[in-house]
N, C-alpha and C. Protein backbone atom coordinates (compact mmCIF):
# COMPACT_ATOMS: atom_id res chain seq x y z
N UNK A 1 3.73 27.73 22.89
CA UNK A 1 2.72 27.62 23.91
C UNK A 1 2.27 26.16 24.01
N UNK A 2 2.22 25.53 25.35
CA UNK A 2 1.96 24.16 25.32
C UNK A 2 -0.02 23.55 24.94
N UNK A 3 -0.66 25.17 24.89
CA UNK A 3 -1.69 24.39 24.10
C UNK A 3 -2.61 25.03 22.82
N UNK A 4 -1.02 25.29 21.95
CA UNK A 4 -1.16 24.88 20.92
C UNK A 4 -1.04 23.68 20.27
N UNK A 5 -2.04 23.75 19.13
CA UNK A 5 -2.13 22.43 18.25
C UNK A 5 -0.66 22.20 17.33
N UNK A 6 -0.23 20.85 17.22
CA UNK A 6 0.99 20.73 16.72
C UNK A 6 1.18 21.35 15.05
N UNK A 7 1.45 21.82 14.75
CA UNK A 7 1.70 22.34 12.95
C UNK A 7 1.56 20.94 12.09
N UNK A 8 1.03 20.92 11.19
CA UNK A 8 0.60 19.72 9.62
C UNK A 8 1.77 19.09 10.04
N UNK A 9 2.89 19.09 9.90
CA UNK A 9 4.19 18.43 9.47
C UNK A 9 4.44 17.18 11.32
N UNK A 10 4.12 18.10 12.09
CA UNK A 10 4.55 17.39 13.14
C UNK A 10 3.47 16.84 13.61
N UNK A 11 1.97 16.93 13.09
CA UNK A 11 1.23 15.93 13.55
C UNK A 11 0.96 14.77 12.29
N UNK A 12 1.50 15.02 11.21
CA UNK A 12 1.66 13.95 10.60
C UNK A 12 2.57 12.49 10.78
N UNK A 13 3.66 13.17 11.31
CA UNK A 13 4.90 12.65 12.14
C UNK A 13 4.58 11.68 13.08
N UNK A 14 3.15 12.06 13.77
CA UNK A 14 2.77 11.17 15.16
C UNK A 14 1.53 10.10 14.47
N UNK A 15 0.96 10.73 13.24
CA UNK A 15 -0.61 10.40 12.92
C UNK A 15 0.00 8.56 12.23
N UNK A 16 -1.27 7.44 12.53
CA UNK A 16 -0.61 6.15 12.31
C UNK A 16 -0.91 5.84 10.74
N UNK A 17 -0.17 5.70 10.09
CA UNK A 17 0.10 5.05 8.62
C UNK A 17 -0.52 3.79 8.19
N UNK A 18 -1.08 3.67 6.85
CA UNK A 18 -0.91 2.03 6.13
C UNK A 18 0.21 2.15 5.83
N UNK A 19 0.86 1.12 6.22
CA UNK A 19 2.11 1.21 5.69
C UNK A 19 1.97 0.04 4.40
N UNK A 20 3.28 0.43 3.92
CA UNK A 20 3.61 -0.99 2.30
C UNK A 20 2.52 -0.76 1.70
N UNK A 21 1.68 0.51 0.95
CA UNK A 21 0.61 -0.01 0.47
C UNK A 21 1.41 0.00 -0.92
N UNK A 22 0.64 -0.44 -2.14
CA UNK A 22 1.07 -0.91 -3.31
C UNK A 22 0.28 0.31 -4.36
N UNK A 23 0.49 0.99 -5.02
CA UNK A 23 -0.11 2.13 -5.52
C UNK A 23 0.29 2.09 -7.00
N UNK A 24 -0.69 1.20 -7.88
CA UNK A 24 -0.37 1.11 -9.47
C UNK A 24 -0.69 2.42 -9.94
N UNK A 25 0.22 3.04 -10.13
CA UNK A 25 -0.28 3.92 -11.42
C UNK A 25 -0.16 3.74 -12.86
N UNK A 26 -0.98 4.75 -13.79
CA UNK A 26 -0.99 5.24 -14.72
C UNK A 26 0.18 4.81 -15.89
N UNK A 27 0.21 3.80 -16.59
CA UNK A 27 1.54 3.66 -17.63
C UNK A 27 2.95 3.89 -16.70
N UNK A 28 3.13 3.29 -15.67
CA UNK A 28 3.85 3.60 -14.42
C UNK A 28 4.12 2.02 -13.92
N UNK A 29 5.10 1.96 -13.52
CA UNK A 29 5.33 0.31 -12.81
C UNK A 29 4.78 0.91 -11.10
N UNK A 30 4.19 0.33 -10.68
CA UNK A 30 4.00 0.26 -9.51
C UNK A 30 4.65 0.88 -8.12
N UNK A 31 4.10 1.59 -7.54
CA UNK A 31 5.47 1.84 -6.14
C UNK A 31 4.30 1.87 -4.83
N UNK A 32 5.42 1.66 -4.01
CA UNK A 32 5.42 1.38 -2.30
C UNK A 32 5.43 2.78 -1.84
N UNK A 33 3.96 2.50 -0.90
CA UNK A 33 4.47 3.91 -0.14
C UNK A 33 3.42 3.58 1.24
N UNK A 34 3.25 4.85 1.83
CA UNK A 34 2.94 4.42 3.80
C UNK A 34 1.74 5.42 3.59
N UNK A 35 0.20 5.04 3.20
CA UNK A 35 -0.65 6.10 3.07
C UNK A 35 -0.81 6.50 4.42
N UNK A 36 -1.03 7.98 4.52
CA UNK A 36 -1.91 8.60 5.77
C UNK A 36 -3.31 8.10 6.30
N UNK A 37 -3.96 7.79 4.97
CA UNK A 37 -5.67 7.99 5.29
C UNK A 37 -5.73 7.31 3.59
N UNK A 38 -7.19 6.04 3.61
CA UNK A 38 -7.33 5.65 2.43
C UNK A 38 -8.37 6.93 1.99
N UNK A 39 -8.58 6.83 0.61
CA UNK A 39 -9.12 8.02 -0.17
C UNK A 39 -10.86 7.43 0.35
N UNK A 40 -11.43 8.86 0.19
CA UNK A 40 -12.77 8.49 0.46
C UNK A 40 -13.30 8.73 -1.27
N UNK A 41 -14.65 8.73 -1.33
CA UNK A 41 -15.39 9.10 -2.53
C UNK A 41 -14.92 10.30 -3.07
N UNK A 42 -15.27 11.17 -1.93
CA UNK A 42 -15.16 12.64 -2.20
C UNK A 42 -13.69 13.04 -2.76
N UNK A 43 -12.48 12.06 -3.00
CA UNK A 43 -11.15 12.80 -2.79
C UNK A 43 -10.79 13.00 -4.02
N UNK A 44 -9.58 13.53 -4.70
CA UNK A 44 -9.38 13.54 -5.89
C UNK A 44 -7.66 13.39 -6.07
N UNK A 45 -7.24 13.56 -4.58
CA UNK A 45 -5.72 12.89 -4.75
C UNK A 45 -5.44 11.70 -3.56
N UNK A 46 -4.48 11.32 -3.16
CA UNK A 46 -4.06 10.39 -1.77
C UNK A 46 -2.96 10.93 -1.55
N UNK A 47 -2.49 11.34 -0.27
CA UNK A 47 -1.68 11.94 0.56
C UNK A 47 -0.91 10.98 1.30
N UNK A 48 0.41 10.80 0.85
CA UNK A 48 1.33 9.43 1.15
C UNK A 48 2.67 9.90 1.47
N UNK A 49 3.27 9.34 2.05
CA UNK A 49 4.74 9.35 2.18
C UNK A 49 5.77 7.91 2.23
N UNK A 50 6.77 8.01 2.23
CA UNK A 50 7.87 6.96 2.34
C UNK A 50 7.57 6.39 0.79
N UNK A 51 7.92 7.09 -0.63
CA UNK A 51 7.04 6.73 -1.63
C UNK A 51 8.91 5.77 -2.08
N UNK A 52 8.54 4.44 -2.96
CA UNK A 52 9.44 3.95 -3.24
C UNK A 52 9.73 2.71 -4.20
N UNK A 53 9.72 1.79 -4.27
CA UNK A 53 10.03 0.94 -5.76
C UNK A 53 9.63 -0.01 -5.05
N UNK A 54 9.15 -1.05 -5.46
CA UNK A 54 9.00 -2.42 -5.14
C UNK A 54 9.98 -3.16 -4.29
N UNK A 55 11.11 -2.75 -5.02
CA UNK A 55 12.91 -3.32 -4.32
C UNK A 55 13.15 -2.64 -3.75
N UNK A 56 12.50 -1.44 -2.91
CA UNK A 56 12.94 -0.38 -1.66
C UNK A 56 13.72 0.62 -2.25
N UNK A 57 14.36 0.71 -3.95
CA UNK A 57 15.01 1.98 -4.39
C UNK A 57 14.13 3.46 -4.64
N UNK A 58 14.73 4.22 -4.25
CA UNK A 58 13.95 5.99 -4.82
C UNK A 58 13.72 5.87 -6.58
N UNK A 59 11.98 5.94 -6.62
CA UNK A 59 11.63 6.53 -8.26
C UNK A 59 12.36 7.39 -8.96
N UNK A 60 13.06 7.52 -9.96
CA UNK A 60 13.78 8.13 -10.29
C UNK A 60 13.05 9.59 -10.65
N UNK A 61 11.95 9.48 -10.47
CA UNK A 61 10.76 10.85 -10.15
C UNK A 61 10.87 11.84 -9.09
N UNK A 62 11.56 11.43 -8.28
CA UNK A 62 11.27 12.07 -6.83
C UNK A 62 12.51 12.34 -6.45
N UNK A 63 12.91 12.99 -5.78
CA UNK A 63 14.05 13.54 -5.22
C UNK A 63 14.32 13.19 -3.52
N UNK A 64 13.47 13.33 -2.27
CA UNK A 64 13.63 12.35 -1.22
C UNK A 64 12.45 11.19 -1.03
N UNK A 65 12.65 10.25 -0.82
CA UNK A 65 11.26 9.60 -0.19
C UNK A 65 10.83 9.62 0.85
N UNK A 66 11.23 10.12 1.46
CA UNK A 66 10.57 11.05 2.56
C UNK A 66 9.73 12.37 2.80
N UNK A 67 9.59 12.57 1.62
CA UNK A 67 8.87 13.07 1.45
C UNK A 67 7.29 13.24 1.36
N UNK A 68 6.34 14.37 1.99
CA UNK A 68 5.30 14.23 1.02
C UNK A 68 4.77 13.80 0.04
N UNK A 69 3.68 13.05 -0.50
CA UNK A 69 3.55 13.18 -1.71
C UNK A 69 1.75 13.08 -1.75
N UNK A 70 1.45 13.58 -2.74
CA UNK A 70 0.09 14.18 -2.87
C UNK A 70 -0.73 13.30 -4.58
N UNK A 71 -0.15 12.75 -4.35
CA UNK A 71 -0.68 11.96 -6.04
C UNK A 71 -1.88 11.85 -6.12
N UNK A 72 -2.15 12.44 -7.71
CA UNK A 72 -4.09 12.71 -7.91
C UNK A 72 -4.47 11.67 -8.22
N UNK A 73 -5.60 11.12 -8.08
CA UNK A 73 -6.86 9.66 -8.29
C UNK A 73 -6.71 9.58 -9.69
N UNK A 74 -6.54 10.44 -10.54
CA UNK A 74 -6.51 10.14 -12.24
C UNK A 74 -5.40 9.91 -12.74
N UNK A 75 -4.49 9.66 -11.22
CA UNK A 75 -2.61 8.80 -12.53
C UNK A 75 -3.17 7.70 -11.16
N UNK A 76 -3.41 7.12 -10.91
CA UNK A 76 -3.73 6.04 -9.99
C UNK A 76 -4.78 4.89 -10.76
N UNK A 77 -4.33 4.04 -11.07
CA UNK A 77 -5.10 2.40 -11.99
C UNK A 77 -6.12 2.13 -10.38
N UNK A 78 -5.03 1.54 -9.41
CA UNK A 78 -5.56 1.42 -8.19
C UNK A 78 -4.63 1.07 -7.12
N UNK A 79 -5.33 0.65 -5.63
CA UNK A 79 -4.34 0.76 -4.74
C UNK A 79 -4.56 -0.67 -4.02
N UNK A 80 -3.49 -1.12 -3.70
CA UNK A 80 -3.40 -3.04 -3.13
C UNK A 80 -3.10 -2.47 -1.85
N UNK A 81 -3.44 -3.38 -1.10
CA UNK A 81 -3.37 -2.87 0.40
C UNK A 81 -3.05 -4.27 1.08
N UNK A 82 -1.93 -4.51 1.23
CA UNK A 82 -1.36 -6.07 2.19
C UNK A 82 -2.28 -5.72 3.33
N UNK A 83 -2.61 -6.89 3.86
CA UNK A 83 -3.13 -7.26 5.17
C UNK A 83 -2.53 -6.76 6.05
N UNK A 84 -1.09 -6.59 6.01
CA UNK A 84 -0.05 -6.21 6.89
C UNK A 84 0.40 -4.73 7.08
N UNK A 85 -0.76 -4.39 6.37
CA UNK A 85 -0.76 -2.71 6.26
C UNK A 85 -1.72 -2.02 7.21
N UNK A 86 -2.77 -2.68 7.62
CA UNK A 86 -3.67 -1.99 8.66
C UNK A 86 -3.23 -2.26 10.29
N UNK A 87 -2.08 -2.80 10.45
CA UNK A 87 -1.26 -3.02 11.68
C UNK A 87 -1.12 -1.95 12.51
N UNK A 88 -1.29 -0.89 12.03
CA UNK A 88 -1.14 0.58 12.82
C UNK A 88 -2.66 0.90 13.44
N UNK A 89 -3.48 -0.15 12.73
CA UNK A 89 -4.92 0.24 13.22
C UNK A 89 -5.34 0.01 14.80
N UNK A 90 -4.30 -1.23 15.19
CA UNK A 90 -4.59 -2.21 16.15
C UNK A 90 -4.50 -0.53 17.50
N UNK A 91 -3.26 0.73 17.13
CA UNK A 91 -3.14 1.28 17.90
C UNK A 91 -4.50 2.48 18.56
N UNK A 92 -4.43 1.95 19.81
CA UNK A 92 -5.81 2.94 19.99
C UNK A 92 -6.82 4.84 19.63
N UNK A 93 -5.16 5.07 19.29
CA UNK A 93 -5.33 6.56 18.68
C UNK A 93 -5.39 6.30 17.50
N UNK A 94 -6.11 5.23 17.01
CA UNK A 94 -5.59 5.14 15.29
C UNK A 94 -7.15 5.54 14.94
N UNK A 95 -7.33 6.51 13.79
CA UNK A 95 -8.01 7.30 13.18
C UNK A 95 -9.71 6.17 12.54
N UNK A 96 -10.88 6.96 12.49
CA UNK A 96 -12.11 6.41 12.22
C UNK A 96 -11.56 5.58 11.33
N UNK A 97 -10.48 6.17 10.38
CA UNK A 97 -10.73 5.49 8.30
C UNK A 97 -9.70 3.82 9.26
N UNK A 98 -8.83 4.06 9.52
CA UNK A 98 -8.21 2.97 10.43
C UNK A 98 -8.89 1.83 10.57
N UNK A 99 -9.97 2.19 11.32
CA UNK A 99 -10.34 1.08 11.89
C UNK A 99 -11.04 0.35 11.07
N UNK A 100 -11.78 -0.58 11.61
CA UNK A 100 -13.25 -1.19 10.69
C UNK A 100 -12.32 -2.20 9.44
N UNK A 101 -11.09 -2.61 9.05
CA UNK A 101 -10.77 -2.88 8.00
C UNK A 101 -10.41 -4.11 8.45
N UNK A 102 -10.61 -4.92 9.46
CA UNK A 102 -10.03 -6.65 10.04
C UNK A 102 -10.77 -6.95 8.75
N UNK A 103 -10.31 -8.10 8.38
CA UNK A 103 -10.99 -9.18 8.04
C UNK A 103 -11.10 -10.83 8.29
N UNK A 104 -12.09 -11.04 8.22
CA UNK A 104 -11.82 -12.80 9.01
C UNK A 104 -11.30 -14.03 8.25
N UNK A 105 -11.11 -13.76 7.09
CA UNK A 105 -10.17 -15.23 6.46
C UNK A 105 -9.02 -14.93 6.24
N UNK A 106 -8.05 -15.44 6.25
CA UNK A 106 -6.49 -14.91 6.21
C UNK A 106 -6.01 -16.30 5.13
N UNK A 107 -5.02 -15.80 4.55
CA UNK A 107 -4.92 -16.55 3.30
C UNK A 107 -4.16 -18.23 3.52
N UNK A 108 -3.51 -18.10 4.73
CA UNK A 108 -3.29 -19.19 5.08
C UNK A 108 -3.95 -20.16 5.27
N UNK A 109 -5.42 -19.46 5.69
CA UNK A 109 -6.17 -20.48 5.55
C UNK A 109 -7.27 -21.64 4.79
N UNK A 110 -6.61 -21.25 3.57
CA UNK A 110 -7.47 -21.16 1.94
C UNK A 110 -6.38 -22.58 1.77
N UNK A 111 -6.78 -23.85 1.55
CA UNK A 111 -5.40 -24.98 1.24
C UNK A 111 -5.27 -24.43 -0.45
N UNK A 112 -4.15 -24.97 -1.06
CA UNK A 112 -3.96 -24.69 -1.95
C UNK A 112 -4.14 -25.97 -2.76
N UNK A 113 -4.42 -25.87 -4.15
CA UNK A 113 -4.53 -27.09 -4.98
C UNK A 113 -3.47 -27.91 -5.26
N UNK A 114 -3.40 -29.65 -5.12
CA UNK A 114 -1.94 -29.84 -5.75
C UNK A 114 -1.94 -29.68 -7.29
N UNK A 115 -0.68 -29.45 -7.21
CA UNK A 115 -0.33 -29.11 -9.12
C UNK A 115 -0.16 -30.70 -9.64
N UNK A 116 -0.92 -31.00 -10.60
CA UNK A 116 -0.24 -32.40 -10.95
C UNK A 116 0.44 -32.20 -12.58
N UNK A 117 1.52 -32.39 -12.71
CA UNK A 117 2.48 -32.51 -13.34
C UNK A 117 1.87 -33.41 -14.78
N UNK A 118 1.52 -32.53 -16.07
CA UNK A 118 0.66 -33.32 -16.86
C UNK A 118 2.44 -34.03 -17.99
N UNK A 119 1.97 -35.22 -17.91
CA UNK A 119 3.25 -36.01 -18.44
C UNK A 119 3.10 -36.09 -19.75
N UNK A 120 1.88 -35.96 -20.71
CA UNK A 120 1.65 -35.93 -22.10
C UNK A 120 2.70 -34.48 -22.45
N UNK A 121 1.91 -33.46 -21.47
CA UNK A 121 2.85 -32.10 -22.04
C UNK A 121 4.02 -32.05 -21.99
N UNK A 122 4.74 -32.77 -21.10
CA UNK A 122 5.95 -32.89 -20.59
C UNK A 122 6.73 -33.21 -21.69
N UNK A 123 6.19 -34.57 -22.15
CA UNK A 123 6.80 -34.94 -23.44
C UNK A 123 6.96 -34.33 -24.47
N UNK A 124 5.93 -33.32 -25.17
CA UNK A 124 5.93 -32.80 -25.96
C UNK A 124 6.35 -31.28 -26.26
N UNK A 125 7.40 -30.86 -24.67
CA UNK A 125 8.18 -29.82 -24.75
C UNK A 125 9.34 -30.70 -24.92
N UNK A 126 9.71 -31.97 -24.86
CA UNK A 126 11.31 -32.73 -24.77
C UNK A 126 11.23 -32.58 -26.23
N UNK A 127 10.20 -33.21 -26.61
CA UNK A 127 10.49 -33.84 -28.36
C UNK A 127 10.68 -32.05 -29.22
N UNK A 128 10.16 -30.83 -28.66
CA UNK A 128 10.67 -29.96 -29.60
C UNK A 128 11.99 -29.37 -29.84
């Protein structure tokens, strides 16, 4: 029937992603995945997909990465979120948690310090 609501699976399909977020867990090396929605207070897992390795390989945990995945807040250290991850926000159907996350300094614009090359130390890695 054309007005029915789409089923979980196929409105997830359309719903806009963080993508690349960075998700340390628990005695766990780190993995990549495309959250749905960042966790609020109230949550006790994060609901993610495209879950994957730093170098883009499948966790040897998981069986597709395409998959679902439902990981609870207590194997989670915490979650890094590239700048380049709220890009889906810019789209106008993009969800309340979406929005609100610009921020105004971008790292390019921070100069960086020069390194000066200390020549005492220098020496005293040759002479060992």
């Amino acid at each position: 029937m054309p007005d029915e609501a789409p089923s979980g699976g196929e409105a997830r399909d359309r719903q806009p992603v963080l993508r690349n977020v960075v998700i340390h867990l628990n005695n766990e090396q780190p993995v990549v995945a495309d959250l749905f929605d960042l966790p609020s207070p109230r949550d006790v897992a994060v609901l993610c997909t495209n879950l994957r390795t730093p170098d883009g390989k499948r966790p040897v945990f998981i069986d597709q990465t395409e998959s679902i995945f439902l990981l609870p807040l207590a194997h989670i250290r915490f979650i890094e979120m590239p700048r380049a991850a709220d890009r889906d926000s810019a789209d106008p159907g993009a969800g309340p948690a979406a929005r609100g996350r610009h921020r105004t300094a971008s790292p390019a614009s921070v100069p960086e310090a020069d390194l000066e090359i200390d020549e005492d130390f220098l020496r005293r890695i040759r002479d060992v």
